[in-house]
C-alpha atoms as a PDB file:
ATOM      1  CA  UNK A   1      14.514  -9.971  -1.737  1.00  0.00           C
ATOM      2  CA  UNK A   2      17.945 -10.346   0.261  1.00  0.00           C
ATOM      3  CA  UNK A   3      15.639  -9.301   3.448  1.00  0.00           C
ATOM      4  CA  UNK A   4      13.535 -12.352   2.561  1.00  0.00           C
ATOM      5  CA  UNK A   5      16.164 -14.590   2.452  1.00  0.00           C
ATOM      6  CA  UNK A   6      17.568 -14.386   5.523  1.00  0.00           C
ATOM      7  CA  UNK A   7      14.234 -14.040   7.539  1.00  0.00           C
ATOM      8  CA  UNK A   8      11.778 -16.261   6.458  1.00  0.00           C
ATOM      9  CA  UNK A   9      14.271 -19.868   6.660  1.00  0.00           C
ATOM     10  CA  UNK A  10      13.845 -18.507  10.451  1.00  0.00           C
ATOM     11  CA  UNK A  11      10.228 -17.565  10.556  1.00  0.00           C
ATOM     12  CA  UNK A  12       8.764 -20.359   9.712  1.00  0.00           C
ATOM     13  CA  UNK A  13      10.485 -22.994  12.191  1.00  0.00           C
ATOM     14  CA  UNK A  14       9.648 -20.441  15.284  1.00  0.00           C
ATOM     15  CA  UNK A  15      12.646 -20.517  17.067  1.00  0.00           C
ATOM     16  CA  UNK A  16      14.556 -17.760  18.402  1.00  0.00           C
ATOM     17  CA  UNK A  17      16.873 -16.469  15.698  1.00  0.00           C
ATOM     18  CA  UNK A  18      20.448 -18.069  15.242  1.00  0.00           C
ATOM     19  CA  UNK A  19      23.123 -15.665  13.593  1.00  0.00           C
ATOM     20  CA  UNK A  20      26.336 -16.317  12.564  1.00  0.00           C
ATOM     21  CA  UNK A  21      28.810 -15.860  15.269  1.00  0.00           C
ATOM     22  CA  UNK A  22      32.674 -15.096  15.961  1.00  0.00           C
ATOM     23  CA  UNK A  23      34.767 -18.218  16.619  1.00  0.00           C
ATOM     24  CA  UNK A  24      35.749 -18.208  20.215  1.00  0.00           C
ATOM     25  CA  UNK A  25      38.199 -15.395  21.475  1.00  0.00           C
ATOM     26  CA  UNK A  26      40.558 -16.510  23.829  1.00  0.00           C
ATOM     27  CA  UNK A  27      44.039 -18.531  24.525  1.00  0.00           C
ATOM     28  CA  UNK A  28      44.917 -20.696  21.160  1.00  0.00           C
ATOM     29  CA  UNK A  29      44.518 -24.450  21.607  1.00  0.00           C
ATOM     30  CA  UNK A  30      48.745 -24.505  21.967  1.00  0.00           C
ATOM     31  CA  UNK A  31      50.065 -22.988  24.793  1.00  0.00           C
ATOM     32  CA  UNK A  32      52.192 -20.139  24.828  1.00  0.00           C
ATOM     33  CA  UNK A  33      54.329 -18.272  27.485  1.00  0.00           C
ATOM     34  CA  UNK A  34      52.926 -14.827  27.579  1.00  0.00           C
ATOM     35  CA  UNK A  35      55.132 -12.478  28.818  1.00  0.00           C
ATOM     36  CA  UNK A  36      52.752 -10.416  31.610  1.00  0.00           C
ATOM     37  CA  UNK A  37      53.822  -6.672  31.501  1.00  0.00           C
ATOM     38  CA  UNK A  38      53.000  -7.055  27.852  1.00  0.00           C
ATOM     39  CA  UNK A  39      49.640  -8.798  28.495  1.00  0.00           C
ATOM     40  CA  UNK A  40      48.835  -5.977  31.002  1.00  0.00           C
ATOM     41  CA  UNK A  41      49.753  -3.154  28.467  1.00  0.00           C
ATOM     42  CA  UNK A  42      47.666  -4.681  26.122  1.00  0.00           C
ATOM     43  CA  UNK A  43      44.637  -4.926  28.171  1.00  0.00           C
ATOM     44  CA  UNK A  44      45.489  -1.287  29.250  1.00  0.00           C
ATOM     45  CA  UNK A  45      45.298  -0.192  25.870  1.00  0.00           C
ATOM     46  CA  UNK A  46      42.030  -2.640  25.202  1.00  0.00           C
ATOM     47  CA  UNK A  47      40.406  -0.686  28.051  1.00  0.00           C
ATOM     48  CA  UNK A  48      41.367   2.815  27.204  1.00  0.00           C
ATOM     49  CA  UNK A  49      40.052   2.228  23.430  1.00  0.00           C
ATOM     50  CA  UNK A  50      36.494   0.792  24.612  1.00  0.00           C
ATOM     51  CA  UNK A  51      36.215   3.875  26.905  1.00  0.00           C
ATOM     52  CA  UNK A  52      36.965   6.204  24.168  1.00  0.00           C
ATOM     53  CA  UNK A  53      34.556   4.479  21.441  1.00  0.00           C
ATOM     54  CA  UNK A  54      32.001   4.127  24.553  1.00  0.00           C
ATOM     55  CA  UNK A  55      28.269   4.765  22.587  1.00  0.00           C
ATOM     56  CA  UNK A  56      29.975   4.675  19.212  1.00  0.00           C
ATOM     57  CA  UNK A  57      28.362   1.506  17.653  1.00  0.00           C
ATOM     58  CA  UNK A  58      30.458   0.334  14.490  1.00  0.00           C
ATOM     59  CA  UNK A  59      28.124   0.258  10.869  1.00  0.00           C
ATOM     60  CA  UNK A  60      28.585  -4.008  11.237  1.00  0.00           C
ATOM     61  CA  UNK A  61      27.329  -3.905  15.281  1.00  0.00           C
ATOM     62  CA  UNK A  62      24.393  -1.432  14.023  1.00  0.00           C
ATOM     63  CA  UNK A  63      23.341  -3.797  10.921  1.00  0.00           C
ATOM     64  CA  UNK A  64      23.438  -6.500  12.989  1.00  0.00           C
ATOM     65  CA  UNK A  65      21.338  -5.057  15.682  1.00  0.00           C
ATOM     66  CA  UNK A  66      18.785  -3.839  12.826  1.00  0.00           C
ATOM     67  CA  UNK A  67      18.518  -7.514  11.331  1.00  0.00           C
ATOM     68  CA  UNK A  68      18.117  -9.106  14.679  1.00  0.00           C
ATOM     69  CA  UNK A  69      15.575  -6.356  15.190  1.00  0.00           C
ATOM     70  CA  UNK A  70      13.828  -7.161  12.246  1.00  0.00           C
ATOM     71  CA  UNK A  71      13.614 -10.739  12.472  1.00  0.00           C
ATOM     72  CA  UNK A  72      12.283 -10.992  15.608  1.00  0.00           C
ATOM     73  CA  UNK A  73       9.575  -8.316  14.926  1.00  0.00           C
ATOM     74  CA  UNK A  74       8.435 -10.336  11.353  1.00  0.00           C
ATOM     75  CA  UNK A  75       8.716 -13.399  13.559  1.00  0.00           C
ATOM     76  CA  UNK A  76       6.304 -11.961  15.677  1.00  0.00           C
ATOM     77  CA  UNK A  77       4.295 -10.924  13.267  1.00  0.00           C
ATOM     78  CA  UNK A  78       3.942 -13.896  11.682  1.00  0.00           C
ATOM     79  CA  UNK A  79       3.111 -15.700  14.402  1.00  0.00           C
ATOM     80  CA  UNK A  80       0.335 -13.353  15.279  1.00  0.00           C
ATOM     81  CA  UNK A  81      -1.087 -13.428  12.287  1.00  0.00           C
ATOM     82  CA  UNK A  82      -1.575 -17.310  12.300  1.00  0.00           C
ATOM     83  CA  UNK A  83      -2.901 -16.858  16.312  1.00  0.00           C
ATOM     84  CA  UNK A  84      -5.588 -14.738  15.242  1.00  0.00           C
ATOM     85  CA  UNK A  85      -6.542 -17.040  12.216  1.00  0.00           C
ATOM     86  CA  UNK A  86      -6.766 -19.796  14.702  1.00  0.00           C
ATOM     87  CA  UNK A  87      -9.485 -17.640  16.778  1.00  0.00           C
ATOM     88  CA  UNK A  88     -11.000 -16.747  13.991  1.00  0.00           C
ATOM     89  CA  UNK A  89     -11.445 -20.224  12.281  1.00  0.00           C
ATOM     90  CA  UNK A  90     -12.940 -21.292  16.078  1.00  0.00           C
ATOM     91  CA  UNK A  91     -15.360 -18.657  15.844  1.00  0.00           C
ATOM     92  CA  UNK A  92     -16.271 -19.640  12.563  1.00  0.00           C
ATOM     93  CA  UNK A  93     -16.843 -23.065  13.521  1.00  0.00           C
ATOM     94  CA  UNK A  94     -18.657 -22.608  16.871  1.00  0.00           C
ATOM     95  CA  UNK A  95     -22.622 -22.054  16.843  1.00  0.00           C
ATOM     96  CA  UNK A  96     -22.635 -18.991  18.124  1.00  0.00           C
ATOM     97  CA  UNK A  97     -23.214 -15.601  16.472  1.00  0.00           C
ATOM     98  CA  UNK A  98     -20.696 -13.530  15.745  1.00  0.00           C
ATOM     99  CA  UNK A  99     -19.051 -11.214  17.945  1.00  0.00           C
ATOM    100  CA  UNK A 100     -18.196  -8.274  15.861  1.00  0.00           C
ATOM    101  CA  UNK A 101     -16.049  -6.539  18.400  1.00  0.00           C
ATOM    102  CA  UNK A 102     -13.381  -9.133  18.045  1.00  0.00           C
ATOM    103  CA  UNK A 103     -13.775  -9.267  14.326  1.00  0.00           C
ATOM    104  CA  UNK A 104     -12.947  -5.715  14.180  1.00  0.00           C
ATOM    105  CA  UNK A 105     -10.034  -5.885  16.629  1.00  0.00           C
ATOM    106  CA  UNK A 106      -8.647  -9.432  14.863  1.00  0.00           C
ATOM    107  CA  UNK A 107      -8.470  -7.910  11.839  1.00  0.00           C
ATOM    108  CA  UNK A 108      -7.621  -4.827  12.372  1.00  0.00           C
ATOM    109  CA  UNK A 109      -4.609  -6.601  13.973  1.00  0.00           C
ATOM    110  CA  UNK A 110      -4.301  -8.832  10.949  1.00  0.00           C
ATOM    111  CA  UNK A 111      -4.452  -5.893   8.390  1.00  0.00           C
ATOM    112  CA  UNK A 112      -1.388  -4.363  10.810  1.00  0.00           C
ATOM    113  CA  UNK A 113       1.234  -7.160  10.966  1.00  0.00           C
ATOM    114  CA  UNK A 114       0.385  -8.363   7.592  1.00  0.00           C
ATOM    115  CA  UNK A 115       1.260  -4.489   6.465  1.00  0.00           C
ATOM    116  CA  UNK A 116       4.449  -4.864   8.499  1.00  0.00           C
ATOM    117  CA  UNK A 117       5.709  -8.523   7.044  1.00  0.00           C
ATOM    118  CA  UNK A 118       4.732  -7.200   3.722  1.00  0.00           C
ATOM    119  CA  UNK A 119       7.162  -3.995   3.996  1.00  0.00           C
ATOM    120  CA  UNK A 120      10.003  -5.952   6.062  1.00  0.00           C
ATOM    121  CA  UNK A 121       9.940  -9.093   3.427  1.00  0.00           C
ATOM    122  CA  UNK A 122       9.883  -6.531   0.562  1.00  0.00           C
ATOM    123  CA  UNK A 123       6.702  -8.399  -0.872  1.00  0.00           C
ATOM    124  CA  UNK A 124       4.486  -5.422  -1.784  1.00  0.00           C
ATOM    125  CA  UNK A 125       3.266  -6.306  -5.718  1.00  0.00           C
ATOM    126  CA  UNK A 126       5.734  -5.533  -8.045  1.00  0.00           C
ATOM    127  CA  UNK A 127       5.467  -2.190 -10.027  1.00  0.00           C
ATOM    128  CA  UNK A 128       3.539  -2.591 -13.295  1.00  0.00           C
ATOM    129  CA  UNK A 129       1.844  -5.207 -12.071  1.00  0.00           C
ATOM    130  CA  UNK A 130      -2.047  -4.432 -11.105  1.00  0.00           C
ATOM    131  CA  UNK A 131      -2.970  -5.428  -7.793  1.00  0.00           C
ATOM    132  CA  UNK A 132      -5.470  -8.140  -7.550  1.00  0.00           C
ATOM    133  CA  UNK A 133      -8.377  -6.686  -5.996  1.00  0.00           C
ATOM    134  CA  UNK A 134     -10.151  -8.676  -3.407  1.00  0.00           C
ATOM    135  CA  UNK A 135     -13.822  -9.834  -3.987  1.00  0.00           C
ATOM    136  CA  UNK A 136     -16.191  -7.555  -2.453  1.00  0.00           C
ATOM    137  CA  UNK A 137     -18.073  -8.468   0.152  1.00  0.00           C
ATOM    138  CA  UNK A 138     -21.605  -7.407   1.429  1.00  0.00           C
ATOM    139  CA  UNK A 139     -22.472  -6.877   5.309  1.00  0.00           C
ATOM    140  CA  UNK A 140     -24.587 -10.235   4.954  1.00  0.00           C
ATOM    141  CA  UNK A 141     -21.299 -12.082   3.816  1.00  0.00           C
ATOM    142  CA  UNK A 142     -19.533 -11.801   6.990  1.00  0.00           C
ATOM    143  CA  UNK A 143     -18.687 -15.292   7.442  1.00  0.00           C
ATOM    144  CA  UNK A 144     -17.944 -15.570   3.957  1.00  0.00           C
ATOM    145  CA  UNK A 145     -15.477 -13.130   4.016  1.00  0.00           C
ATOM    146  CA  UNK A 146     -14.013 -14.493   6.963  1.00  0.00           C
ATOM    147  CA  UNK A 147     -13.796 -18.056   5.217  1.00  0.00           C
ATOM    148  CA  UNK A 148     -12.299 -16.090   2.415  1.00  0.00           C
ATOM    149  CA  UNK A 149      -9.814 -14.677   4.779  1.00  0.00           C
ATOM    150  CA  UNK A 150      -8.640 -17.317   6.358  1.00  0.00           C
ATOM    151  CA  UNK A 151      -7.947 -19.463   2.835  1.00  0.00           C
ATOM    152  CA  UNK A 152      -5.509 -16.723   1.905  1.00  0.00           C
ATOM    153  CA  UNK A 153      -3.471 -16.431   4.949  1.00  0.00           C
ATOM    154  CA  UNK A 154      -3.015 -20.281   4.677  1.00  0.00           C
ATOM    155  CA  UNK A 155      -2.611 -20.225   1.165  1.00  0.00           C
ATOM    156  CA  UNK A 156       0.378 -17.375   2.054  1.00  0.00           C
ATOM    157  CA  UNK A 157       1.573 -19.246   4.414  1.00  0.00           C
ATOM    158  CA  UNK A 158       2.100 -22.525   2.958  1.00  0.00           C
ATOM    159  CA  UNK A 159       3.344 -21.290   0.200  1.00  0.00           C
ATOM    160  CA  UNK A 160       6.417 -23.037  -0.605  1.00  0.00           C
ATOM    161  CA  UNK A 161       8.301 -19.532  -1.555  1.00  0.00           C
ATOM    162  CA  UNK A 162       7.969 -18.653   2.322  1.00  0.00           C
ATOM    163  CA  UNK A 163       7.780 -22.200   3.344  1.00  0.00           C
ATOM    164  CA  UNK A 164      11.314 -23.299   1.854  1.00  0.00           C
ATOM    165  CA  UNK A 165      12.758 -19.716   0.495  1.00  0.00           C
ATOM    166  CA  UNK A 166      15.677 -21.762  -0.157  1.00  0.00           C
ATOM    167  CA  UNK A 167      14.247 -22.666  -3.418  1.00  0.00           C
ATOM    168  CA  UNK A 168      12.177 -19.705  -4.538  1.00  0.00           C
ATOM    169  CA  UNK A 169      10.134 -20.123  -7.448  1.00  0.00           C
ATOM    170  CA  UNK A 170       9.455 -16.988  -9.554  1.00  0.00           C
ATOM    171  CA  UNK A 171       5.505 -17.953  -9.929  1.00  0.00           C
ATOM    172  CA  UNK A 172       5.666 -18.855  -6.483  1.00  0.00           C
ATOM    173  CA  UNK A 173       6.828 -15.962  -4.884  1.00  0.00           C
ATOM    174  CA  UNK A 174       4.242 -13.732  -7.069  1.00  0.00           C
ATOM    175  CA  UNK A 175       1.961 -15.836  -6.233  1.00  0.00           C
ATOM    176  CA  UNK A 176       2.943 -14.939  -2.381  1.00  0.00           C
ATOM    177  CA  UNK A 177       2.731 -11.274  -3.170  1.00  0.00           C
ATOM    178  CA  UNK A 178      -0.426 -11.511  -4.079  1.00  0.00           C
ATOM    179  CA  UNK A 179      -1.443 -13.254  -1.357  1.00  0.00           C
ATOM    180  CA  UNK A 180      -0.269 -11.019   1.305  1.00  0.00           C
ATOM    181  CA  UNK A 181      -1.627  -8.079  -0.298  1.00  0.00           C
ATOM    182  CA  UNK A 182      -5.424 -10.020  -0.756  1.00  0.00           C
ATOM    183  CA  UNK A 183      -4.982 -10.796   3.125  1.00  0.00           C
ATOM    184  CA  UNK A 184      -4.203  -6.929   4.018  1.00  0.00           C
ATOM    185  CA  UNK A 185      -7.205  -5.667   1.516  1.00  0.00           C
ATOM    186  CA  UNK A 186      -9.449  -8.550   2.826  1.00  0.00           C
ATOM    187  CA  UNK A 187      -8.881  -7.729   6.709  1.00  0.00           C
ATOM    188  CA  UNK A 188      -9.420  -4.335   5.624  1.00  0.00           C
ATOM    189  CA  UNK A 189     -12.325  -4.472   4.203  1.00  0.00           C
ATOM    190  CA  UNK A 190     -13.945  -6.792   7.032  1.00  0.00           C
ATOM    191  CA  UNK A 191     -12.599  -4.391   9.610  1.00  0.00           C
ATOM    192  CA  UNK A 192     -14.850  -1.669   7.832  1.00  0.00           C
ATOM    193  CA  UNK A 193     -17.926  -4.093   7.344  1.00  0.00           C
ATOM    194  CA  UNK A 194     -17.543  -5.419  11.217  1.00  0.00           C
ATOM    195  CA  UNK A 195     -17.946  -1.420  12.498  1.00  0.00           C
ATOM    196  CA  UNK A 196     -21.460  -1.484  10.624  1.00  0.00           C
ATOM    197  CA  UNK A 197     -22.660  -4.213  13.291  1.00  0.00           C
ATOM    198  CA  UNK A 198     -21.089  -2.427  16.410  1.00  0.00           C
END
């Protein structure tokens, strides 16, 4: 939940991450007469201590690397997922048959990220709860499931728990879960139905 809070506000505007930063080292806005064998010992001693900790990341630096890490991998993700939707809902809509090679491939890629953003944003269903199964789809239902597909990935996604986590809703945010986890069954299962037509 606390990983969800501090990713998806920055998900969902798709802009490169902003974290908090350090207020601006350097001279105070007063002057002051510094006396300069002191300043020189000091950076003497600065030096000598950033040699000797040289590799040796502190716990704060290596959190902070991690989260950056992780929000620009669930950003990326995320904005995957919605890319391949987008090809998908053109294919859906053009005339032509369709091709089952990129069905496979988009969502096999879909059933990936969606698996990431799902363990990253800690929204796997909660335990006790039963899954909701997906609705099963024949090889004749391709579209269908498709159509089916994409409705779930924009019902996820405009959900207003990952929308505005600001104000998560406890319905809403189940609601969310079980979203995700119909859009990483449903991929899954078309991935398996599209290698019947290759």
């Amino acid at each position: 939940m606390r990983a969800l809070m501090i990713v998806l506000p920055l998900i969902m505007s798709f802009t490169a991450p902003v974290f908090a930063q350090n207020p601006p080292s350097g001279p105070p806005p007063v002057e002051r007469r510094v006396n300069t064998d002191r300043q020189r010992q000091q950076d003497m001693s600065s030096r000598e201590w950033q040699l000797r900790n040289f590799g040796n990341e502190s716990a704060a630096a290596k959190g902070q690397r991690q989260l950056k890490a992780l929000m620009a991998q669930t950003q990326e993700d995320f904005t995957r997922i919605l890319t391949v939707h987008n090809e998908i809902a053109r294919a859906l809509a053009s005339n032509n048959a369709l091709d089952y090679k990129f069905v496979s491939e988009a969502t096999a890629e879909i059933k990936k990220r969606a698996s990431r953003v799902q363990s990253s944003l800690h929204l796997s269903p909660e335990e006790g709860r039963e899954p909701v199964k997906p609705e099963e789809f024949e090889d004749s239902q391709m579209k269908d499931a498709l159509i089916k597909l994409c409705k779930q990935i924009r019902s996820f996604v405009t959900n207003p728990s990952i929308e505005n986590p600001g104000t998560v809703d406890a319905k809403q945010l189940i609601k969310a879960r079980g979203d995700l986890e119909s859009v990483i069954q449903l991929s899954g299962q078309i991935n398996k139905l599209s290698k019947n037509h290759r």
